[in-house]
PDB file of N, CA and C in Angstrom:
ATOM      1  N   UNK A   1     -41.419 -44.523-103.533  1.00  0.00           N
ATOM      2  CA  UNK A   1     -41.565 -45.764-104.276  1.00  0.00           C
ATOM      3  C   UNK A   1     -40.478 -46.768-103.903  1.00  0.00           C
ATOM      4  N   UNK A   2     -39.336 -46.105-103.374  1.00  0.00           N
ATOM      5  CA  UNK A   2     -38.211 -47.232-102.981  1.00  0.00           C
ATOM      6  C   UNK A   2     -38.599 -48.197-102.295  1.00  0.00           C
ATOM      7  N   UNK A   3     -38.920 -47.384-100.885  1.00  0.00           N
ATOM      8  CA  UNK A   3     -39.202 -48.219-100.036  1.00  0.00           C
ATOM      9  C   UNK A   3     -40.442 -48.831-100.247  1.00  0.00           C
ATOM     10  N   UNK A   4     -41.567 -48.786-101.035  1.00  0.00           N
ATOM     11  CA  UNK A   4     -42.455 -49.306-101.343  1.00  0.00           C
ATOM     12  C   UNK A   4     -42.235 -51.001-102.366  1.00  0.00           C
ATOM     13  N   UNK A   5     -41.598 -50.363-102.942  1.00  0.00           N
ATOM     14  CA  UNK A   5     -40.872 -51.526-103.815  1.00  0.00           C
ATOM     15  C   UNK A   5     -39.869 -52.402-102.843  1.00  0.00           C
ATOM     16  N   UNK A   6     -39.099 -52.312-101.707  1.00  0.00           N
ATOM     17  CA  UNK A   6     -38.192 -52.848-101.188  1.00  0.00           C
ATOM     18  C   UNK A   6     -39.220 -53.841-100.908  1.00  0.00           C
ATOM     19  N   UNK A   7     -40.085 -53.004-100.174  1.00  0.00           N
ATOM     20  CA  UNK A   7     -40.899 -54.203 -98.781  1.00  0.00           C
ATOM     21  C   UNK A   7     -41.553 -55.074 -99.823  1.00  0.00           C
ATOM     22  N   UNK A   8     -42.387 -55.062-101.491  1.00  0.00           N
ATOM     23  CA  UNK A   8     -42.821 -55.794-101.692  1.00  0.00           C
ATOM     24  C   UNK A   8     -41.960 -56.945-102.075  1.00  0.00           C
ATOM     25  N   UNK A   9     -40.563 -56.564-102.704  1.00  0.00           N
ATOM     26  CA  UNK A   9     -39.868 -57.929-102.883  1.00  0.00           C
ATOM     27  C   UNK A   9     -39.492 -58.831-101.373  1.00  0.00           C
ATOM     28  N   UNK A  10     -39.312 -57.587-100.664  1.00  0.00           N
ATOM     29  CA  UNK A  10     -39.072 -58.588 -99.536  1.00  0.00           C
ATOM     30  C   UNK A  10     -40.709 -59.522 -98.461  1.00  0.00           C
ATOM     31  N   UNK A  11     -41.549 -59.075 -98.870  1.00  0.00           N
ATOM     32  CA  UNK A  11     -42.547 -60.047 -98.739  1.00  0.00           C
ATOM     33  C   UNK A  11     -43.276 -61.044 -99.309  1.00  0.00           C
ATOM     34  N   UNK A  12     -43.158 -60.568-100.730  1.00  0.00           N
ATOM     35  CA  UNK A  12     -43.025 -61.563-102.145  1.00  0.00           C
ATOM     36  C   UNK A  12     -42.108 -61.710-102.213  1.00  0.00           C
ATOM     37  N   UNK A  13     -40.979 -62.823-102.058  1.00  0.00           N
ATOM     38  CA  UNK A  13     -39.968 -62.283-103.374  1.00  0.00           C
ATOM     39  C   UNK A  13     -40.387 -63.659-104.702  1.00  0.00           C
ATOM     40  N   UNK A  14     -41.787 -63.746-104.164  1.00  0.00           N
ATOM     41  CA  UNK A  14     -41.580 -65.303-105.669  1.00  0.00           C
ATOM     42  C   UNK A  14     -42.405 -63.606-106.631  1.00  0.00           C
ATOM     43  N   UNK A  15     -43.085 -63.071-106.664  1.00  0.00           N
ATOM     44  CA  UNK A  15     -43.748 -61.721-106.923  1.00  0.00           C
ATOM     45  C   UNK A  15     -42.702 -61.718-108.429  1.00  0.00           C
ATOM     46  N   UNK A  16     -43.291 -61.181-109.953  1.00  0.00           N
ATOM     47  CA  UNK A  16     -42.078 -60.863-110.704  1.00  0.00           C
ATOM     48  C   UNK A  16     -43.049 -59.376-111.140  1.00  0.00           C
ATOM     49  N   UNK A  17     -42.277 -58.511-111.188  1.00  0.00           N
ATOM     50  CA  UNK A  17     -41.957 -57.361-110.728  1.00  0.00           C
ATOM     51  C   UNK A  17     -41.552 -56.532-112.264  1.00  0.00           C
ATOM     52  N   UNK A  18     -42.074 -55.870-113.230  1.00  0.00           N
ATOM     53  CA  UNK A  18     -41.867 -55.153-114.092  1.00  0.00           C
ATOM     54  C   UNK A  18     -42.236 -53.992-114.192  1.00  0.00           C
ATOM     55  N   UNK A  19     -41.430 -52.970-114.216  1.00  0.00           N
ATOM     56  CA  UNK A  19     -41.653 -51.562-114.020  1.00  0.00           C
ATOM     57  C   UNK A  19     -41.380 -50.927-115.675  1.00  0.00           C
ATOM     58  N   UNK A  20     -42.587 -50.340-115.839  1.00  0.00           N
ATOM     59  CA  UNK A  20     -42.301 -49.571-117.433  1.00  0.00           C
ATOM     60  C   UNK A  20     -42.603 -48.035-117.267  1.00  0.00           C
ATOM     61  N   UNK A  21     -42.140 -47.018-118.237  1.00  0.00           N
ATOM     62  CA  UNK A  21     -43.291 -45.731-117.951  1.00  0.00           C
ATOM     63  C   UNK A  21     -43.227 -45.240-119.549  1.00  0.00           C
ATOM     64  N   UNK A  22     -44.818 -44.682-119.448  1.00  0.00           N
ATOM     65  CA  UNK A  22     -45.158 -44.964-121.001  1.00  0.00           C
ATOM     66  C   UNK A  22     -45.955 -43.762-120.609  1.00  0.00           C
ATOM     67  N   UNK A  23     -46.115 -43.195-122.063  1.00  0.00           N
ATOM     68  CA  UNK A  23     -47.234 -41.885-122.140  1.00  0.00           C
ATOM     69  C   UNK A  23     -48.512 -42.115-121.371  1.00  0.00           C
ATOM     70  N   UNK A  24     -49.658 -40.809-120.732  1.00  0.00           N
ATOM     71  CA  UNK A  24     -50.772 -41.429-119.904  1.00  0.00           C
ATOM     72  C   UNK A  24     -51.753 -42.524-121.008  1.00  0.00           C
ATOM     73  N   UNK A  25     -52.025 -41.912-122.574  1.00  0.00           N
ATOM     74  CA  UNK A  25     -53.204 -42.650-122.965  1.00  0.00           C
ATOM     75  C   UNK A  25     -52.406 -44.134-123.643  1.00  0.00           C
ATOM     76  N   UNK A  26     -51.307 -44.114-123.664  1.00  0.00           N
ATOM     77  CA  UNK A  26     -50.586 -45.452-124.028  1.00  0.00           C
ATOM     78  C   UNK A  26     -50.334 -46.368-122.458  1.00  0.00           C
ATOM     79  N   UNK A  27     -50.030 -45.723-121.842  1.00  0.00           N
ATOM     80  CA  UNK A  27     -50.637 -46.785-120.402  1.00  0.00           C
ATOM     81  C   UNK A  27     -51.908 -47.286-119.981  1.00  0.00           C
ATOM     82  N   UNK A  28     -52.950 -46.159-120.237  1.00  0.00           N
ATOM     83  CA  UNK A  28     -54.442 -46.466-120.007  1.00  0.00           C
ATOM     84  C   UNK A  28     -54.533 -48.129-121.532  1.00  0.00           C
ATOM     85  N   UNK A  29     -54.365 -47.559-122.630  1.00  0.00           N
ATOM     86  CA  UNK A  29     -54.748 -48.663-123.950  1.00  0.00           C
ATOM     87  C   UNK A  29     -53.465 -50.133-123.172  1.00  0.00           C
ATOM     88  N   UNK A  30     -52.699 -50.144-122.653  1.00  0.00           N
ATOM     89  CA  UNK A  30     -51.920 -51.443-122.119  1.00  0.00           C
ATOM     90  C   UNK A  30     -52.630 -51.977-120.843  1.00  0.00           C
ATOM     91  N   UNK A  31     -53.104 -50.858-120.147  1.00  0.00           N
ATOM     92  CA  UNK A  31     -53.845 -51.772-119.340  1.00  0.00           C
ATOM     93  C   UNK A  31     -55.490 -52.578-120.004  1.00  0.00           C
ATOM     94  N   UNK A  32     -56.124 -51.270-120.748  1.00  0.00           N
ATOM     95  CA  UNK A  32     -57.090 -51.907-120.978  1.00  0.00           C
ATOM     96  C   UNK A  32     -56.783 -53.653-121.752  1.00  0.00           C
ATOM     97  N   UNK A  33     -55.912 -54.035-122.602  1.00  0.00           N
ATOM     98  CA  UNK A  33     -55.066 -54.808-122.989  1.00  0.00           C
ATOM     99  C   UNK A  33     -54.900 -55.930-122.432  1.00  0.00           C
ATOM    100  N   UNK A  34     -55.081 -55.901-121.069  1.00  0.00           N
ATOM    101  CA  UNK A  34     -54.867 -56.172-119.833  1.00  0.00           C
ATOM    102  C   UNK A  34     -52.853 -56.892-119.828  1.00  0.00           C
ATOM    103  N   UNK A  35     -51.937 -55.862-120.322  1.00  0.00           N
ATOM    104  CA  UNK A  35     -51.145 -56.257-120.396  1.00  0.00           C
ATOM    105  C   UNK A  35     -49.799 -56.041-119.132  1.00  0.00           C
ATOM    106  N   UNK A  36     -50.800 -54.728-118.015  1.00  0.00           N
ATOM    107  CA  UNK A  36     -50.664 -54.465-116.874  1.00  0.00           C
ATOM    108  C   UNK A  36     -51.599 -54.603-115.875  1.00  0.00           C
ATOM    109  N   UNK A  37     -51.089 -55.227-114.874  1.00  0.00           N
ATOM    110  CA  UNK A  37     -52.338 -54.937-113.256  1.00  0.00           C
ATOM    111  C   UNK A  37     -52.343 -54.034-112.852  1.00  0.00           C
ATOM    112  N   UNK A  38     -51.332 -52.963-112.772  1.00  0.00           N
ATOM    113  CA  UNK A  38     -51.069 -51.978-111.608  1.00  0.00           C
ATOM    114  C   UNK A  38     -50.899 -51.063-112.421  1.00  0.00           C
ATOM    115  N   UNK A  39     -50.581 -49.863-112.284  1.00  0.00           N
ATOM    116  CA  UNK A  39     -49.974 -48.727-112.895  1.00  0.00           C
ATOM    117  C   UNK A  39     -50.641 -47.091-111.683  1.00  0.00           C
ATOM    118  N   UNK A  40     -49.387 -46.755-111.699  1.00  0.00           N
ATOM    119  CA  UNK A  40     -49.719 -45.241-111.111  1.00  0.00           C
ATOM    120  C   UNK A  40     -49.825 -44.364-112.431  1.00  0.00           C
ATOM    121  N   UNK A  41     -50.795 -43.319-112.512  1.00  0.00           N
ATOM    122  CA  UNK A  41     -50.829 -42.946-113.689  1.00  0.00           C
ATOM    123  C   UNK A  41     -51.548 -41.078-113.056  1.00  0.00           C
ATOM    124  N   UNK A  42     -50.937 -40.346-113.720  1.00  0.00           N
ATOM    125  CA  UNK A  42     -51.467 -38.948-113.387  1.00  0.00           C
ATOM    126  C   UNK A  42     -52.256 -38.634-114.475  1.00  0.00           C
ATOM    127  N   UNK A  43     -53.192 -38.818-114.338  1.00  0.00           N
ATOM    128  CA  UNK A  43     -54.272 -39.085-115.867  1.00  0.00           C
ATOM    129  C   UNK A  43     -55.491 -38.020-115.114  1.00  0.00           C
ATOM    130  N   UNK A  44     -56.007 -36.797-115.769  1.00  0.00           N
ATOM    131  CA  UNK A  44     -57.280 -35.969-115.387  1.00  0.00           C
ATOM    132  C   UNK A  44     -58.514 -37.263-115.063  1.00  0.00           C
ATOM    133  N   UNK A  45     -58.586 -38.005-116.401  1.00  0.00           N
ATOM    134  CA  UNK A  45     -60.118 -38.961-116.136  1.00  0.00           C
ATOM    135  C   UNK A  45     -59.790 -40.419-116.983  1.00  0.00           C
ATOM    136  N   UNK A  46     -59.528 -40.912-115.822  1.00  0.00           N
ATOM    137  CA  UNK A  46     -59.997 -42.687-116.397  1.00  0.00           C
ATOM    138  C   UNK A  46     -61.010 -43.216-116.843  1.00  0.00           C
ATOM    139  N   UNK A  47     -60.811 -44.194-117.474  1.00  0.00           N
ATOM    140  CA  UNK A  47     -62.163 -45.572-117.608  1.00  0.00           C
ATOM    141  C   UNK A  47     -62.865 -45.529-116.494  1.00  0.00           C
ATOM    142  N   UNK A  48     -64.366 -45.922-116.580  1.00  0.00           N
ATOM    143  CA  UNK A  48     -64.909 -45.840-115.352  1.00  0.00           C
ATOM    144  C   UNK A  48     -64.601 -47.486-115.076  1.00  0.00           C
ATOM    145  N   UNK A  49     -64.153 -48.589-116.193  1.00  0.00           N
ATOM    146  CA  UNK A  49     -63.569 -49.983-116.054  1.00  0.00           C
ATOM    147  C   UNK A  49     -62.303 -49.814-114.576  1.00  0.00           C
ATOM    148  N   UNK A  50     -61.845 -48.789-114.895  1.00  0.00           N
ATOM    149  CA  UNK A  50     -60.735 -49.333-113.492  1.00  0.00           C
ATOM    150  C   UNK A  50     -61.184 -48.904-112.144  1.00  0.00           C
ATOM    151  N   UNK A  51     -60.553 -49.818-111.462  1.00  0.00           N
ATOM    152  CA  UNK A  51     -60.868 -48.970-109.680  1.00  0.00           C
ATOM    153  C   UNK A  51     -59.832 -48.113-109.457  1.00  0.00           C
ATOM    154  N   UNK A  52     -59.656 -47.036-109.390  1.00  0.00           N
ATOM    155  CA  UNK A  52     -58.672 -46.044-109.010  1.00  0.00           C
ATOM    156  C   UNK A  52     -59.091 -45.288-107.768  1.00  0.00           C
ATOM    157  N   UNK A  53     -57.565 -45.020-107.344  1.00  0.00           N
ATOM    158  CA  UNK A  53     -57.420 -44.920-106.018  1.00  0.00           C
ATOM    159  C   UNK A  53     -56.786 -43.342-105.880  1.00  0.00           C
ATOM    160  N   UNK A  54     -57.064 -42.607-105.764  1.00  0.00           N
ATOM    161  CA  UNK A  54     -55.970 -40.860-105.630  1.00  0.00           C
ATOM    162  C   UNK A  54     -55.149 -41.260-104.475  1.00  0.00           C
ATOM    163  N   UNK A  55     -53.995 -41.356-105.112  1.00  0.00           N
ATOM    164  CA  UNK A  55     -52.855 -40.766-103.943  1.00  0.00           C
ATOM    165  C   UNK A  55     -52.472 -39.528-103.166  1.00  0.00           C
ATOM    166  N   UNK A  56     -53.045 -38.756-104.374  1.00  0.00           N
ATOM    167  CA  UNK A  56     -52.356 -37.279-103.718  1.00  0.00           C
ATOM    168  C   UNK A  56     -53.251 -35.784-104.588  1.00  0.00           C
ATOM    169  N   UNK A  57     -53.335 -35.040-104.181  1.00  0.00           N
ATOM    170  CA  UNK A  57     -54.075 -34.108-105.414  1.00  0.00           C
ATOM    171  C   UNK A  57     -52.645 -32.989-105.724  1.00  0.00           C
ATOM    172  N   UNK A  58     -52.786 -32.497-106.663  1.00  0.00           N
ATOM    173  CA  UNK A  58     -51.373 -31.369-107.168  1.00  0.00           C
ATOM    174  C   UNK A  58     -51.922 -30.419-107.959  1.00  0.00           C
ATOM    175  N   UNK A  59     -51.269 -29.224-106.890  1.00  0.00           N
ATOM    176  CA  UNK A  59     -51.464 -27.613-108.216  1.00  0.00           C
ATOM    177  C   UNK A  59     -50.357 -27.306-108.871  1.00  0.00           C
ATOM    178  N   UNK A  60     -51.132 -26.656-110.072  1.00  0.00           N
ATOM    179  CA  UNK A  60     -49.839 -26.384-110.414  1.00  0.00           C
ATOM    180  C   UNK A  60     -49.685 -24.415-110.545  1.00  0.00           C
ATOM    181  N   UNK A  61     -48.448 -24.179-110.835  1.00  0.00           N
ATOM    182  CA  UNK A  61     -48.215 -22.496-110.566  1.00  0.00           C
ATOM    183  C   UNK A  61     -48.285 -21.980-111.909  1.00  0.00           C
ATOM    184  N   UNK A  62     -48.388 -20.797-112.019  1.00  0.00           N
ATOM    185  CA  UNK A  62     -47.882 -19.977-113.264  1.00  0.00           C
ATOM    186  C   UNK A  62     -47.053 -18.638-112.520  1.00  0.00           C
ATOM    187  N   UNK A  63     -46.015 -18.736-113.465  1.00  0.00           N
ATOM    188  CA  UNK A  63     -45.160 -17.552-113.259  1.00  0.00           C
ATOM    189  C   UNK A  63     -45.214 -16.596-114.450  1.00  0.00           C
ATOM    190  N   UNK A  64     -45.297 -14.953-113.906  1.00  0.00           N
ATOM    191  CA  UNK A  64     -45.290 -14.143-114.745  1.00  0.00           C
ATOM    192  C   UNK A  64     -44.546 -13.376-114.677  1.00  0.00           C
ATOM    193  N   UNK A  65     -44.626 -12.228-115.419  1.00  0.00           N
ATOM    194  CA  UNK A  65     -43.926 -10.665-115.001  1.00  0.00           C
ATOM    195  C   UNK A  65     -44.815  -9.798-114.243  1.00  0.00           C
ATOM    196  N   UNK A  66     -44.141  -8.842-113.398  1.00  0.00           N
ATOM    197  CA  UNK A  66     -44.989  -7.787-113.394  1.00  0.00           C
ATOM    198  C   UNK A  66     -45.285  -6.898-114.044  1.00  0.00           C
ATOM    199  N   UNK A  67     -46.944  -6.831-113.308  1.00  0.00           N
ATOM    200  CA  UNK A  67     -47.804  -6.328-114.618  1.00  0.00           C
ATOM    201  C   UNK A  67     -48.282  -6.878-115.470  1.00  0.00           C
ATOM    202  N   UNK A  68     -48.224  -7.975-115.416  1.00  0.00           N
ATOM    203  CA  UNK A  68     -48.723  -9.142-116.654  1.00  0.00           C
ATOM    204  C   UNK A  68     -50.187  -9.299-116.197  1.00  0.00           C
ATOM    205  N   UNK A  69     -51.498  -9.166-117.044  1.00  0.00           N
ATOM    206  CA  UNK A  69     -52.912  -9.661-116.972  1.00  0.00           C
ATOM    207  C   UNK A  69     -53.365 -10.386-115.707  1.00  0.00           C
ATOM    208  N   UNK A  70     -52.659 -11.283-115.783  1.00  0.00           N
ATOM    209  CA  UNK A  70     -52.906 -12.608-114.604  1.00  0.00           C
ATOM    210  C   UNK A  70     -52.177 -12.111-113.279  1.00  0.00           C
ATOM    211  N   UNK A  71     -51.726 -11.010-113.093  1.00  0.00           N
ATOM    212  CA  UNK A  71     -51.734 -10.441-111.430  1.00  0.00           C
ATOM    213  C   UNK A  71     -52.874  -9.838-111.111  1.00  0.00           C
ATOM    214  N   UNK A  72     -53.651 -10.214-111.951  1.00  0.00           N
ATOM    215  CA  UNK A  72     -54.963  -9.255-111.428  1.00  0.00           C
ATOM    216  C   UNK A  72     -55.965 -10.220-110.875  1.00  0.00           C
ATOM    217  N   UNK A  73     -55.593 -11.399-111.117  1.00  0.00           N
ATOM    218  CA  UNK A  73     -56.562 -12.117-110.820  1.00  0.00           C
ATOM    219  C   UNK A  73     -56.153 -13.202-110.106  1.00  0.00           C
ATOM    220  N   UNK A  74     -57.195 -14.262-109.302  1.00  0.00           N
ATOM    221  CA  UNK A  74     -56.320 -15.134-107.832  1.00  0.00           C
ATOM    222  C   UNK A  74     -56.551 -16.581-108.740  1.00  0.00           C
ATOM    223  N   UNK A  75     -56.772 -17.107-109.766  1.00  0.00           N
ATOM    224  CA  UNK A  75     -56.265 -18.403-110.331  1.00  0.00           C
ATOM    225  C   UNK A  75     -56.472 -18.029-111.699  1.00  0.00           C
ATOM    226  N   UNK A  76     -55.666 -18.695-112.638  1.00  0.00           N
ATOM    227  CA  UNK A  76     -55.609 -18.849-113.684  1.00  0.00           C
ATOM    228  C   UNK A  76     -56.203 -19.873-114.939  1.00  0.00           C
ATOM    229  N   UNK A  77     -56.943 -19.911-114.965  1.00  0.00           N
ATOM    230  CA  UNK A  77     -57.736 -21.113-115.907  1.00  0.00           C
ATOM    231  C   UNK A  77     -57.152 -21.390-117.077  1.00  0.00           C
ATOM    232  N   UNK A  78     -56.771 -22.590-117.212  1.00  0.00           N
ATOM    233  CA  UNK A  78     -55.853 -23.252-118.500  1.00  0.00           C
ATOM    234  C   UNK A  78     -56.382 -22.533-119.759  1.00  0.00           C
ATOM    235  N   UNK A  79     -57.733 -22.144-119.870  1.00  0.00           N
ATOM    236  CA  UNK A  79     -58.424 -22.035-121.459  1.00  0.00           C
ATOM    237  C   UNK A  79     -57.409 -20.791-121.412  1.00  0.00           C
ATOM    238  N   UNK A  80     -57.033 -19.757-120.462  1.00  0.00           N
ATOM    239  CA  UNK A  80     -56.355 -18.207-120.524  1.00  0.00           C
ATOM    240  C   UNK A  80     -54.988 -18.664-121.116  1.00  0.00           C
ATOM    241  N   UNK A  81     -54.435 -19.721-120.780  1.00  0.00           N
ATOM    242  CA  UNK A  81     -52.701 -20.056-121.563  1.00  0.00           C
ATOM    243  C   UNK A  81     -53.091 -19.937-123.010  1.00  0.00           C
ATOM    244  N   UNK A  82     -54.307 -19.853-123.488  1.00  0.00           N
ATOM    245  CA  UNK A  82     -53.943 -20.103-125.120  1.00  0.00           C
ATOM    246  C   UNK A  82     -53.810 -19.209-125.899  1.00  0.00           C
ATOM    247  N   UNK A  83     -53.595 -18.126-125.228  1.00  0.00           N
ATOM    248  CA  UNK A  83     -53.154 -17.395-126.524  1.00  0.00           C
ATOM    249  C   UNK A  83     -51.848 -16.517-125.567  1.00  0.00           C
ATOM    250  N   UNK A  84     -51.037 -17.155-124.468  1.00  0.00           N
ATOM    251  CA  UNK A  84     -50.099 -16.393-124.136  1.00  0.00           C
ATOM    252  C   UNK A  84     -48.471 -17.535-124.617  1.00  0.00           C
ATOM    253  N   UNK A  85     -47.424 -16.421-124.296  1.00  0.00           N
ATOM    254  CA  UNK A  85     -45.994 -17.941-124.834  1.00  0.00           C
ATOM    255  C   UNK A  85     -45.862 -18.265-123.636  1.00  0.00           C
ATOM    256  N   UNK A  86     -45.614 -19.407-123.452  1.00  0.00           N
ATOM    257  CA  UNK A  86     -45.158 -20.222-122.354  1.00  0.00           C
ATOM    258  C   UNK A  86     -44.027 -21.035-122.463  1.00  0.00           C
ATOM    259  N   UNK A  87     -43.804 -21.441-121.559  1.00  0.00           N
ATOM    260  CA  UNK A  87     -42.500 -22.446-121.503  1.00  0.00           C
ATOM    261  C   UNK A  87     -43.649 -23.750-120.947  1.00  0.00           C
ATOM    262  N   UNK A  88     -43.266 -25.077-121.761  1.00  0.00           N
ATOM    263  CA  UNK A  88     -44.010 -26.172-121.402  1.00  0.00           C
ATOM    264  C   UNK A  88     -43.041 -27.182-121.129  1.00  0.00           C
ATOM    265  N   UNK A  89     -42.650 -27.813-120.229  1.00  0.00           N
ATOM    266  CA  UNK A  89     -42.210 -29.209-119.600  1.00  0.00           C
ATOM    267  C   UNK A  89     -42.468 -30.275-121.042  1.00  0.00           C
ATOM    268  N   UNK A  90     -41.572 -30.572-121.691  1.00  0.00           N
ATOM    269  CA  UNK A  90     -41.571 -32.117-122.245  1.00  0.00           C
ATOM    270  C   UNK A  90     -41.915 -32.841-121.363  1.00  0.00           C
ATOM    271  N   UNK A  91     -42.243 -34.181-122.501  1.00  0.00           N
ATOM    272  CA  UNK A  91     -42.158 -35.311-121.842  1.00  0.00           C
ATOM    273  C   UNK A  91     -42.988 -35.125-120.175  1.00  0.00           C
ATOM    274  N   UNK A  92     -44.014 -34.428-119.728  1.00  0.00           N
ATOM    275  CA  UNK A  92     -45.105 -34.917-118.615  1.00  0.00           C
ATOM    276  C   UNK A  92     -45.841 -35.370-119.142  1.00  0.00           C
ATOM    277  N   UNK A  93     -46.400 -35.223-117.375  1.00  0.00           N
ATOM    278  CA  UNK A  93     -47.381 -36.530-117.516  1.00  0.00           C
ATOM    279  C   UNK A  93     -49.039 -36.180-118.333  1.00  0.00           C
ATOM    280  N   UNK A  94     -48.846 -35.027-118.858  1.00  0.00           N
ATOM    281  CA  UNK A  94     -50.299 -34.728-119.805  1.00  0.00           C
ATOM    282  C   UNK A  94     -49.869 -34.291-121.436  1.00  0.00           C
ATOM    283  N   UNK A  95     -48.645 -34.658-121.701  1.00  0.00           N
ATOM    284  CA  UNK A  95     -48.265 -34.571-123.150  1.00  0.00           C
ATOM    285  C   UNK A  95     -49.368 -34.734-124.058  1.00  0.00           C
ATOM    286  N   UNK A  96     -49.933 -35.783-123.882  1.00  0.00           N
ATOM    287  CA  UNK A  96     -50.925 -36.315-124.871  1.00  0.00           C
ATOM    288  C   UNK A  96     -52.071 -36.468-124.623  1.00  0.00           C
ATOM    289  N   UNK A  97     -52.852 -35.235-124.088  1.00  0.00           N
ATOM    290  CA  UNK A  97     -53.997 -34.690-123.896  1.00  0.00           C
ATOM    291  C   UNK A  97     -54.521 -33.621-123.220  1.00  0.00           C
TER     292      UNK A  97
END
């Protein structure tokens, strides 16, 4: 993003330039708002209102013990976390949904 951001001030620089980061469904309700143009957002499913673009696709891991259920098997399906303890990341990018 640095260098992404460098080159646009330096090809705009009349361009004004506000960077915020806000929960995914409180960014989706500001844009709908239309109180943003742009936003990168790691959101499962948008408005079919925006044009979105994928940058990148991402897995994610689970770590266990051995011997734990889930070595038995080659992916793990989110519905299986619900009834095991986990450790969960604050503050990402799917907090609020």
């Amino acid at each position: 993003m640095v260098d992404f951001l460098r080159a646009v001030r330096e090809r705009v620089p009349a361009v004004e330039l506000s960077i915020t980061e806000l929960p995914g469904n409180a960014l989706i309700d500001t844009m709908i708002k239309g109180d943003v143009d742009v936003a990168l957002a790691g959101m499962p499913k948008l408005p079919e209102r925006f044009d979105a673009v994928p940058l990148y696709a991402e897995r994610y891991g689970v770590a266990f013990t051995k011997g734990h259920r889930f070595e038995k098997i080659n992916a793990v399906p989110m519905r299986e976390l619900a009834n095991e303890n986990y450790v969960q990341r604050t503050l990402g990018e799917f907090d609020d949904h």
